[in-house]
N, C-alpha and C. Protein backbone atom coordinates (compact mmCIF):
# COMPACT_ATOMS: atom_id res chain seq x y z
N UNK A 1 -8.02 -10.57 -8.02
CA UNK A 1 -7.59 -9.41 -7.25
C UNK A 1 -6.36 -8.72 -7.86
N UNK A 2 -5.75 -9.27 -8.34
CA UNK A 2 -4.51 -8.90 -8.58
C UNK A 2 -4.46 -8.26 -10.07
N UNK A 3 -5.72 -7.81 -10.48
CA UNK A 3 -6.10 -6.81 -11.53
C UNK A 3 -6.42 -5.61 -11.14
N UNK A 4 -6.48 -5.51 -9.97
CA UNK A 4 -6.61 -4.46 -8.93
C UNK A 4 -5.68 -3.51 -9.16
N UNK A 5 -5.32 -2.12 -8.60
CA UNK A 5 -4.08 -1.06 -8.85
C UNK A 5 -3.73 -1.37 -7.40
N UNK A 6 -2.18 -1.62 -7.66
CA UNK A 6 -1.63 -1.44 -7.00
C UNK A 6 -0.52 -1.02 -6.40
N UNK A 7 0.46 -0.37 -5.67
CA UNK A 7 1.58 -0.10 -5.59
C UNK A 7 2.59 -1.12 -4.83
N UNK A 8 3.73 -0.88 -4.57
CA UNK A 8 5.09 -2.01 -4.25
C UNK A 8 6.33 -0.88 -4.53
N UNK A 9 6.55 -0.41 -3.48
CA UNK A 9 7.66 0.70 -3.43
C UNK A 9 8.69 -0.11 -2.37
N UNK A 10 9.96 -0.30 -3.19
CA UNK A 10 11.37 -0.98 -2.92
C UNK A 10 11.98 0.47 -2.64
N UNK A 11 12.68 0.67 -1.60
CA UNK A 11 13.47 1.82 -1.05
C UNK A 11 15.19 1.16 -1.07
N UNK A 12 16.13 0.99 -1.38
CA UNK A 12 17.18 0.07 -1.26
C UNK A 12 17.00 -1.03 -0.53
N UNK A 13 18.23 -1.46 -0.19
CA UNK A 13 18.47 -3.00 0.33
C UNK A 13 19.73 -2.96 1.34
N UNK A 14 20.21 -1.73 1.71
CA UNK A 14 21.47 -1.85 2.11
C UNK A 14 21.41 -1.65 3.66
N UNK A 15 22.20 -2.41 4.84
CA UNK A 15 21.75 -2.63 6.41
C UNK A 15 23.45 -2.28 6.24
N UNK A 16 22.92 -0.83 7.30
CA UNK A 16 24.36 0.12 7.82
C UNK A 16 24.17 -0.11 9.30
N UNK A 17 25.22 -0.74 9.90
CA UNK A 17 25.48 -0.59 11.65
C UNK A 17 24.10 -1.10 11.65
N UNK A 18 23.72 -2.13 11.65
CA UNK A 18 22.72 -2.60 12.41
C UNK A 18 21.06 -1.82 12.09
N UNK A 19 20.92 -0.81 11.21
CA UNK A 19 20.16 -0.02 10.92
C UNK A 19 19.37 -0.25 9.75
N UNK A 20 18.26 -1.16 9.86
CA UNK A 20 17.80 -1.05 8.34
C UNK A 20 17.30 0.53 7.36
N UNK A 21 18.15 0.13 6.15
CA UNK A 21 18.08 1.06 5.47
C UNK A 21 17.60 1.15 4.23
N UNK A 22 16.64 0.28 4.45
CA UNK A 22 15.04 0.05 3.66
C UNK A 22 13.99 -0.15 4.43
N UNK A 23 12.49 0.12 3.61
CA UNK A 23 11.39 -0.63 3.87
C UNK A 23 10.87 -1.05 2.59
N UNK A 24 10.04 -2.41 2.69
CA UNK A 24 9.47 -2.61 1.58
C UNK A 24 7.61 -2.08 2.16
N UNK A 25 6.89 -1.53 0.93
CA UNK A 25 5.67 -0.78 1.58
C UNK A 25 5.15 -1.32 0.19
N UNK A 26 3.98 -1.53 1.01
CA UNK A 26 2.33 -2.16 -0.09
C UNK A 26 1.18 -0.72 0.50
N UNK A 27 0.79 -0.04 -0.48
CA UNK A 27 -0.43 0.44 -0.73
C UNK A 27 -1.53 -0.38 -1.94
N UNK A 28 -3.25 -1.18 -0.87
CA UNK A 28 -4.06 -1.68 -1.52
C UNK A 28 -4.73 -0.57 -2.87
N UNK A 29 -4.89 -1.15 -3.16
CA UNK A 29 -5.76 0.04 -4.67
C UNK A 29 -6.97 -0.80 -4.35
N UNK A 30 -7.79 -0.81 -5.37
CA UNK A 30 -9.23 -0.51 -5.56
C UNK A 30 -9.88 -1.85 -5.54
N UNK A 31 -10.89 -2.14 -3.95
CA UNK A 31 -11.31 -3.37 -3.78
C UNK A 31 -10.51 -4.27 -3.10
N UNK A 32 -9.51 -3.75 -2.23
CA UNK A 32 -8.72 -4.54 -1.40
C UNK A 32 -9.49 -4.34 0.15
N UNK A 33 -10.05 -5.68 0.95
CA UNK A 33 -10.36 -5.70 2.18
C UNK A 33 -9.06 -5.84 2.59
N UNK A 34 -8.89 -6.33 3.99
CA UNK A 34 -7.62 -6.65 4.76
C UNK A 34 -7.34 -8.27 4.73
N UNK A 35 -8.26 -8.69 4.30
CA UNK A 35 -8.20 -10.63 4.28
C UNK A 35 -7.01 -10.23 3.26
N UNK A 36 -7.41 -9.62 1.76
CA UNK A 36 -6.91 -9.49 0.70
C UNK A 36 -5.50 -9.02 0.92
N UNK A 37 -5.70 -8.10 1.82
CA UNK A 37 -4.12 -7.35 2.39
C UNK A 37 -3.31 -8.50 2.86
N UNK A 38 -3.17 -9.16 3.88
CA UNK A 38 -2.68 -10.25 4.65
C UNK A 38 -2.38 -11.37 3.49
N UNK A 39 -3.24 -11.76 2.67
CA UNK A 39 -2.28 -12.83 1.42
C UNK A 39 -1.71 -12.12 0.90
N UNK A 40 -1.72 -10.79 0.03
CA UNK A 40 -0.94 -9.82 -0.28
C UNK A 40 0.11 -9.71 -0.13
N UNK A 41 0.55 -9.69 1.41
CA UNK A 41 1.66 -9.49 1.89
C UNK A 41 2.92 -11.00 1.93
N UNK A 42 2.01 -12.09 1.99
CA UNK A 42 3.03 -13.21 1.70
C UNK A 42 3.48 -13.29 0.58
N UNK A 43 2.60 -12.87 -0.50
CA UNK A 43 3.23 -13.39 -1.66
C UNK A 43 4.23 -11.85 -2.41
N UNK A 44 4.47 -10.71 -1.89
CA UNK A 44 4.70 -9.98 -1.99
C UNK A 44 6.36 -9.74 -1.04
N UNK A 45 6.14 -10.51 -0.30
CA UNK A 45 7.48 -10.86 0.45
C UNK A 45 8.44 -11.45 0.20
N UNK A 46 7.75 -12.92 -0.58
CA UNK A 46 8.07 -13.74 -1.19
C UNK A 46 8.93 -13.18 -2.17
N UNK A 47 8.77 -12.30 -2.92
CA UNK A 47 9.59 -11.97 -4.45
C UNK A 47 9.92 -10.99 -3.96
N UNK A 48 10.47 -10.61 -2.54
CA UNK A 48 11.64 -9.66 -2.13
C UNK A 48 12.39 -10.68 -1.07
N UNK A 49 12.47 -12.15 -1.17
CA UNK A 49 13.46 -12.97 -0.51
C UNK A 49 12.63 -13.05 0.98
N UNK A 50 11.29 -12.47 1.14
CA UNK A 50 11.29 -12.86 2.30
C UNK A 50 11.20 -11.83 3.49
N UNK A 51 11.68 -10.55 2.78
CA UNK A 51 11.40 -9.74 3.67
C UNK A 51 10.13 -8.97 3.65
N UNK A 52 10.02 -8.18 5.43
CA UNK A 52 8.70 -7.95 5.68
C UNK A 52 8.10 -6.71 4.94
N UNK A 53 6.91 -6.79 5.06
CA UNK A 53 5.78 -6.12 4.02
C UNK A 53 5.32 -5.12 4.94
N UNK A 54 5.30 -3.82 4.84
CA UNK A 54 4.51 -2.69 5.86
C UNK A 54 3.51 -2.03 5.01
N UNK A 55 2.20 -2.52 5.18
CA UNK A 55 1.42 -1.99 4.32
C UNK A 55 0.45 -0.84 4.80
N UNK A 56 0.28 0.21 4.15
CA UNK A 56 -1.49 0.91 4.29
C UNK A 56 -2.30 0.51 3.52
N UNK A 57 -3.59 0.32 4.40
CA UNK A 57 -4.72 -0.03 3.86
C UNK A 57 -5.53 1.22 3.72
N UNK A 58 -6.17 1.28 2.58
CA UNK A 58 -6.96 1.83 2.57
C UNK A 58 -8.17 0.94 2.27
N UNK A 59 -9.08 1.37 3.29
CA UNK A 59 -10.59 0.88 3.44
C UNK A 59 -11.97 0.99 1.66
N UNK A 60 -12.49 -0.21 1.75
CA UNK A 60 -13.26 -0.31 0.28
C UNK A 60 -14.40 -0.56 0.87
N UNK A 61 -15.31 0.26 -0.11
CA UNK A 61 -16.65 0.53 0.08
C UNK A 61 -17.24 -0.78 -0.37
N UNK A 62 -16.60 -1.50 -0.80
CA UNK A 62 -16.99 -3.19 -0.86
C UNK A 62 -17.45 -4.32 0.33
N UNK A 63 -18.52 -4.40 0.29
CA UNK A 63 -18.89 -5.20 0.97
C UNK A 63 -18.23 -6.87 1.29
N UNK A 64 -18.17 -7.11 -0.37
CA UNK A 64 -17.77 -8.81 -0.76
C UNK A 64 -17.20 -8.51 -1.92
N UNK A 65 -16.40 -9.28 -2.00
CA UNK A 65 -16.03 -9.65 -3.68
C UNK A 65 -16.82 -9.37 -4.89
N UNK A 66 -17.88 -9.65 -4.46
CA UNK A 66 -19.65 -9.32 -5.82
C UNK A 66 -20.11 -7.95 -6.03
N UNK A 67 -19.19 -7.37 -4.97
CA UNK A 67 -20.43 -6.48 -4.67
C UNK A 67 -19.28 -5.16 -5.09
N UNK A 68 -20.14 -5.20 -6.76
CA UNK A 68 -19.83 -4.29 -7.99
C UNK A 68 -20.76 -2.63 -7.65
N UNK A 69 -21.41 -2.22 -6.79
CA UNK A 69 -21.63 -1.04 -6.14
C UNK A 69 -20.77 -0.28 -5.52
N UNK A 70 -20.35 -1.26 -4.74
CA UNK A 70 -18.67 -0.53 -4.10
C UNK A 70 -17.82 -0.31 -4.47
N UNK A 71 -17.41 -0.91 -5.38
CA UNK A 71 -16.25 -0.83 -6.44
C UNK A 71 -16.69 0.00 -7.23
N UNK A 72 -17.68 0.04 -7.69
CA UNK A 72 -18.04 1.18 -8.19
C UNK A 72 -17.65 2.48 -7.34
N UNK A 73 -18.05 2.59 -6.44
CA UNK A 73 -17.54 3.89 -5.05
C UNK A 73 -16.17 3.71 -5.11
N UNK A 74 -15.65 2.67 -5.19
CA UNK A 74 -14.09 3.10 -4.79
C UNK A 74 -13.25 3.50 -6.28
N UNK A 75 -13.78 3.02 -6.99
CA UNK A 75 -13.63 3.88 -8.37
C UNK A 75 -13.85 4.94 -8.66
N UNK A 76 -14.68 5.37 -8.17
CA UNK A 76 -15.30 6.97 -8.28
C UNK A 76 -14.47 7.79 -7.14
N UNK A 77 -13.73 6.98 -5.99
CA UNK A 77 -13.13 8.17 -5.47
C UNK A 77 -11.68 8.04 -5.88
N UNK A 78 -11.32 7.18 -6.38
CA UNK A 78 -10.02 7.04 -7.06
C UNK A 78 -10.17 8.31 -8.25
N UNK A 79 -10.51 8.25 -9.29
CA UNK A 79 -10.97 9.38 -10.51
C UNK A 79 -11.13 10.48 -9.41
N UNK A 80 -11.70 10.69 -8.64
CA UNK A 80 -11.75 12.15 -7.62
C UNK A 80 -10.08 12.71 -7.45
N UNK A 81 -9.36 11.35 -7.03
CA UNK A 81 -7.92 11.72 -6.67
C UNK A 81 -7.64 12.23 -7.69
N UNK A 82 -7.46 11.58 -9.01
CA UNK A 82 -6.59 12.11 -10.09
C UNK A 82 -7.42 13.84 -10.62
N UNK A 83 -8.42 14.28 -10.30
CA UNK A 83 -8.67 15.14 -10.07
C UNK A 83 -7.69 16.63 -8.65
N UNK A 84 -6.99 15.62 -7.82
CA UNK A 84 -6.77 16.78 -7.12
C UNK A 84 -7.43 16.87 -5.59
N UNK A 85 -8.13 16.31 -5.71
CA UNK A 85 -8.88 16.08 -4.62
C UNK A 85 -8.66 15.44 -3.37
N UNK A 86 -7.72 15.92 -1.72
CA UNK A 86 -7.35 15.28 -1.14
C UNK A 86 -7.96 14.27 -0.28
N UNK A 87 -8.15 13.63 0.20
CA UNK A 87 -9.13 12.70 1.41
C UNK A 87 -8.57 11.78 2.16
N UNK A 88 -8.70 11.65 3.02
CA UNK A 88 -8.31 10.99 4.11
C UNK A 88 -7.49 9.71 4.29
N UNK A 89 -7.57 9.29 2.94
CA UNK A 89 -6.98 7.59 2.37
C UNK A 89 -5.38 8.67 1.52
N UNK A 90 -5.85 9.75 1.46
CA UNK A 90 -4.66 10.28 0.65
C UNK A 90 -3.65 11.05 1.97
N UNK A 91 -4.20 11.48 3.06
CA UNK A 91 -3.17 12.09 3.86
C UNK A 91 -2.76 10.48 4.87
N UNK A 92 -3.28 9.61 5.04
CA UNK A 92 -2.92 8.10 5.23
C UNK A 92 -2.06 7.81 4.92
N UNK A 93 -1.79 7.88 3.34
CA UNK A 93 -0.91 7.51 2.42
C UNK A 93 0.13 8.36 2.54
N UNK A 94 0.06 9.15 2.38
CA UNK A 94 1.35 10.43 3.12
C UNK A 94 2.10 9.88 4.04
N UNK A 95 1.44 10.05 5.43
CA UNK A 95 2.06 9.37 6.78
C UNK A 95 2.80 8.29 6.34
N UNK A 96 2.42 7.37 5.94
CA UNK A 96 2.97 5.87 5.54
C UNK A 96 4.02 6.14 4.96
N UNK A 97 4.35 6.86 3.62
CA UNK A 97 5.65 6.88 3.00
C UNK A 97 6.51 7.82 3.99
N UNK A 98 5.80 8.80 4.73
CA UNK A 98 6.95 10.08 5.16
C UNK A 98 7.65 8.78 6.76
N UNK A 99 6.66 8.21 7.06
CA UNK A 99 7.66 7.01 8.27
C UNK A 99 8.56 6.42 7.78
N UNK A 100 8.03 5.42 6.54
CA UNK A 100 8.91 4.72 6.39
C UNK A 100 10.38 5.69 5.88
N UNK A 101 10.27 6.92 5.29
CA UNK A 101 11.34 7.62 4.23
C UNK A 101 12.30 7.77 5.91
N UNK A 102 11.13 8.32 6.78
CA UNK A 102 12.15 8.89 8.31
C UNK A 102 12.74 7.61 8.73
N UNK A 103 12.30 5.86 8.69
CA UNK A 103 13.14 5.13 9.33
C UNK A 103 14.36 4.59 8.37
N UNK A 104 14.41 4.91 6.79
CA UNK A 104 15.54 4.41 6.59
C UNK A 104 16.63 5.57 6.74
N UNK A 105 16.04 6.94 6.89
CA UNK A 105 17.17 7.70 7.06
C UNK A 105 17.27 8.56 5.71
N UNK A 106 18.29 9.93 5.82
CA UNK A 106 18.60 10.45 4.49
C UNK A 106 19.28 9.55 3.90
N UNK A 107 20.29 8.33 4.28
CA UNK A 107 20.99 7.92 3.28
C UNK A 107 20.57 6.67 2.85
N UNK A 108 18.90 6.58 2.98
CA UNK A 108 18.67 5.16 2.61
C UNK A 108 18.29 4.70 1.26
């Protein structure tokens, strides 16, 4: 799995007045179910000391692990993105960073 694309966006580390002024955020790439998400997130915590993981999922046309059809689909709409092409896993992905950017604040 972990040949997969993926992202791991570190926003600082610094806690003002009681206010965290980070998030750590996981976006799955290509062929991630949510089983996959959930170990993801421990070991991804792990090599930030422990702290918590806020991830978006985006949903794979993958059935199982084998099942090289879907991945095939989720490949093909990945190449769509880098085309320009917005969809629904892409305004998802939006929301997710514009929360987390609004809970650490402008000065986070």
């Amino acid at each position: 799995m972990w040949l997969h694309l993926c992202f791991c966006i570190f926003v600082g580390s610094i806690v003002a007045e009681g206010v965290p002024r980070s998030r750590l955020t996981w976006v799955n790439g290509i062929g991630h179910n949510l089983q996959h998400m959930g170990e993801g997130v421990v070991d991804i915590s792990s090599l930030f000391g422990g702290k918590k993981v806020e991830f978006c999922h985006n949903p794979t046309a993958m059935t199982s692990d084998d099942d090289y059809v879907g991945y095939i689909g989720d490949l093909t709409q990945a190449g769509i993105h880098k085309w320009g092409r917005i969809t629904g896993e892409v305004d998802a992905l939006v929301i997710h960073l514009k929360q987390a950017l609004k809970a650490v604040g402008s000065r986070g």
